[in-house]
N, C-alpha and C. Protein backbone atom coordinates (compact mmCIF):
# COMPACT_ATOMS: atom_id res chain seq x y z
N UNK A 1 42.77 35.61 290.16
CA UNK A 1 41.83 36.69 289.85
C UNK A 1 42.45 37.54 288.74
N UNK A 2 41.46 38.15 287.72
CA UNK A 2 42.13 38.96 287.14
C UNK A 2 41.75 40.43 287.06
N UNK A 3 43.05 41.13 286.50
CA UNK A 3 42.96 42.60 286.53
C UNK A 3 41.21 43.10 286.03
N UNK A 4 40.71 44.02 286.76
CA UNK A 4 39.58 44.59 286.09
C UNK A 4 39.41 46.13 286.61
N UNK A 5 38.21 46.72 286.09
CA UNK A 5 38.39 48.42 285.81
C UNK A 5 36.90 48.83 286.33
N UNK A 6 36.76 49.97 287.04
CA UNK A 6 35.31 50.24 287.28
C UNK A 6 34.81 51.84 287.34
N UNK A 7 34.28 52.21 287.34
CA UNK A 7 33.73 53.87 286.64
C UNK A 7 33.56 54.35 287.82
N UNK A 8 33.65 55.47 288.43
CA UNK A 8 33.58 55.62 289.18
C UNK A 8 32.80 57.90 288.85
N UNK A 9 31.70 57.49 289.29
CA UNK A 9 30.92 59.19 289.17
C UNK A 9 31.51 60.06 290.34
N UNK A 10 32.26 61.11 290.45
CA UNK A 10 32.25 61.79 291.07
C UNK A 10 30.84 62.41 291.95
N UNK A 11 30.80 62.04 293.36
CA UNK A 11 29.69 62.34 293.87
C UNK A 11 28.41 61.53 294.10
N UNK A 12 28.55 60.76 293.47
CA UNK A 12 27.44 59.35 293.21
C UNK A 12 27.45 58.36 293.95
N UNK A 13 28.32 58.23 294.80
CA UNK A 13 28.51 57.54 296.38
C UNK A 13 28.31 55.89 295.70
N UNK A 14 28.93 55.51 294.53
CA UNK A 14 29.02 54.15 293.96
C UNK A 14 29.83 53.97 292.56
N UNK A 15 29.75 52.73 292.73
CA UNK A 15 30.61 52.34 291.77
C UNK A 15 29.71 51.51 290.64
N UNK A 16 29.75 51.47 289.20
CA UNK A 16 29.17 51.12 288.26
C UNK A 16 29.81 49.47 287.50
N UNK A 17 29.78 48.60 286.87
CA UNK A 17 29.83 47.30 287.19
C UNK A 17 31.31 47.50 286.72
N UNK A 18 31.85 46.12 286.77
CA UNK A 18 32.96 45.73 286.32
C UNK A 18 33.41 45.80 284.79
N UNK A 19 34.91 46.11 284.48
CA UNK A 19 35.02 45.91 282.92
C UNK A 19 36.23 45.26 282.68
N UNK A 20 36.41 44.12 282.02
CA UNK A 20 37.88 43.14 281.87
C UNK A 20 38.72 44.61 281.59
N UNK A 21 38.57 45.09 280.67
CA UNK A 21 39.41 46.03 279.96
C UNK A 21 39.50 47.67 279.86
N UNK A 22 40.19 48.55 280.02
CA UNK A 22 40.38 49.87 280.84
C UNK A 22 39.57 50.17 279.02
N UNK A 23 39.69 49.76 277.82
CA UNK A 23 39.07 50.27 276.64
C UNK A 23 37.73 50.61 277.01
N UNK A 24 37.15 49.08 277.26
CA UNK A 24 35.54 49.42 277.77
C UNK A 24 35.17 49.73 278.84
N UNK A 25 35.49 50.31 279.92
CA UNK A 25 35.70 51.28 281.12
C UNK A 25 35.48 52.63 280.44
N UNK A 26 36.49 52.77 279.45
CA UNK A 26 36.65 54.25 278.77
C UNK A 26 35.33 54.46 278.35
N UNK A 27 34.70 53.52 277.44
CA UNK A 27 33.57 53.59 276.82
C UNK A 27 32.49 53.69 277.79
N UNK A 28 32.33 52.86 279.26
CA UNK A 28 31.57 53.63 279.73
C UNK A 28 31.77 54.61 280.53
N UNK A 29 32.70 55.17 280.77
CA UNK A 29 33.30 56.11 281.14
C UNK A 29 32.77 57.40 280.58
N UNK A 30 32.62 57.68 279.46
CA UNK A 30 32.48 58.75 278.52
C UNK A 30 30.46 58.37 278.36
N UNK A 31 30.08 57.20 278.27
CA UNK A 31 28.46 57.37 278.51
C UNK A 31 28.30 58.03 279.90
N UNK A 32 28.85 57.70 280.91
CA UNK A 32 28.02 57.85 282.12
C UNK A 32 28.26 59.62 282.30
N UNK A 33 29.47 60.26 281.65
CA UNK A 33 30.05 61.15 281.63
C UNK A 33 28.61 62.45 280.62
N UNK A 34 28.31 61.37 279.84
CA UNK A 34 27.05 62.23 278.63
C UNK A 34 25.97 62.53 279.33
N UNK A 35 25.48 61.55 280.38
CA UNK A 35 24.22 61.54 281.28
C UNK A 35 24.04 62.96 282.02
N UNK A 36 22.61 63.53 281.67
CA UNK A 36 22.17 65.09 281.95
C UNK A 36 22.59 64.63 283.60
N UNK A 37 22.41 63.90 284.47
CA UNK A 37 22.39 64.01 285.82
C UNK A 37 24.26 63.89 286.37
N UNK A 38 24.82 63.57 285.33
CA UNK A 38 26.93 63.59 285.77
C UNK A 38 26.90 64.89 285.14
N UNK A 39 26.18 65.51 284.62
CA UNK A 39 27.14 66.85 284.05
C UNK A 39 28.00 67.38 284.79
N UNK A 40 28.71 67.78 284.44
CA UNK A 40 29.84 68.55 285.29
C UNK A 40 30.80 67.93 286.35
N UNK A 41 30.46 66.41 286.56
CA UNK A 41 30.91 65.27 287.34
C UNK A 41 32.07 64.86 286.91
N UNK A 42 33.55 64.85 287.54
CA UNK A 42 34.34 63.90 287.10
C UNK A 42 34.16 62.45 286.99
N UNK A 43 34.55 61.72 286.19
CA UNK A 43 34.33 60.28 286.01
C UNK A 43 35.54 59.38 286.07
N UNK A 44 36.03 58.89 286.88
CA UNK A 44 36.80 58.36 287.27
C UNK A 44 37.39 56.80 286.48
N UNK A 45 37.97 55.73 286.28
CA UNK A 45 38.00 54.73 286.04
C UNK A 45 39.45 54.14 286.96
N UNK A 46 38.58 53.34 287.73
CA UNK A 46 39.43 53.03 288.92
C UNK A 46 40.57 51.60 288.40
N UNK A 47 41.21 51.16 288.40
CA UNK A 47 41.95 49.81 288.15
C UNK A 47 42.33 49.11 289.44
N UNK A 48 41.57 47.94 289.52
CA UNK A 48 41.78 47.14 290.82
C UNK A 48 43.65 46.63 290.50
N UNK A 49 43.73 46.80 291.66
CA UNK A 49 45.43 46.09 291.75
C UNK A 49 45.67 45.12 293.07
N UNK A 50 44.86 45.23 293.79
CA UNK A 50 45.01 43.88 295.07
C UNK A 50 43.47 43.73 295.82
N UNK A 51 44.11 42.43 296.36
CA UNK A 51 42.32 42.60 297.21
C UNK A 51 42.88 41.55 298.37
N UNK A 52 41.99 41.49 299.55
CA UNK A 52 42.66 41.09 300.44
C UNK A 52 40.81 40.14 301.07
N UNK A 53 41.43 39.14 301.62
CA UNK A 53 40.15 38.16 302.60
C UNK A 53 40.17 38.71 303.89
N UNK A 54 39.08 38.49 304.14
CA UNK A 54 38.74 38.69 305.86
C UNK A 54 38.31 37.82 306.59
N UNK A 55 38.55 36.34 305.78
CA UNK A 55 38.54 34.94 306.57
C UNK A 55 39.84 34.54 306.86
N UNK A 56 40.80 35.39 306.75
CA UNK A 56 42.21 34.86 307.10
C UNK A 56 42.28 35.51 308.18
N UNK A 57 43.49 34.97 308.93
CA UNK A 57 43.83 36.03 310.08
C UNK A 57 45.42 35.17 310.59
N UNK A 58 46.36 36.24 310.04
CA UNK A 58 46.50 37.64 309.94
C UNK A 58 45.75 37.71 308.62
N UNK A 59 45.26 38.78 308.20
CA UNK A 59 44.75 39.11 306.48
C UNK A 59 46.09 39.39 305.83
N UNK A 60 45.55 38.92 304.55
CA UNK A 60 47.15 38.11 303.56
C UNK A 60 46.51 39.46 302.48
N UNK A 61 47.20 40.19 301.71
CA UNK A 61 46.68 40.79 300.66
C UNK A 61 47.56 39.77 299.33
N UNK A 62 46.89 39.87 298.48
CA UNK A 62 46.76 39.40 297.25
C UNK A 62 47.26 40.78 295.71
N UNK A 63 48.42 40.51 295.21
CA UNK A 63 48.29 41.03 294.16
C UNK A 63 47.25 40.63 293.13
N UNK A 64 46.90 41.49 292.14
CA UNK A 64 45.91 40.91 291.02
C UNK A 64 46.96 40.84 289.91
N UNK A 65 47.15 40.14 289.26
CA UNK A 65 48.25 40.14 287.81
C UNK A 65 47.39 40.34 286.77
């Protein structure tokens, strides 16, 4: 799997799609940030770093490189 980045609206109870690269994260980062309804919203850009299955057992976590 590889590293990826996701926007995250303060208050917006979600997360906005995936981005290979923290550049274009930034970029939407700073649109979602312009939107009359985020005003005043921090905008977050999250960086995935592990992820883990829930068909294993014990559950194994996974670095992302």
């Amino acid at each position: 799997m590889e590293k990826f980045f996701c926007c995250f609206v303060e208050a917006s109870g979600g997360f906005h799609k995936r981005h290979k690269t923290f550049q274009d994260a930034s970029i939407e980062a700073e649109r979602l940030a312009k939107q009359s309804q985020n005003l005043g919203r921090n905008v977050y850009i999250l960086e995935a770093t592990s992820y883990c299955r829930t068909v294993e057992v014990p559950i194994e976590w996974q670095k992302i490189h």
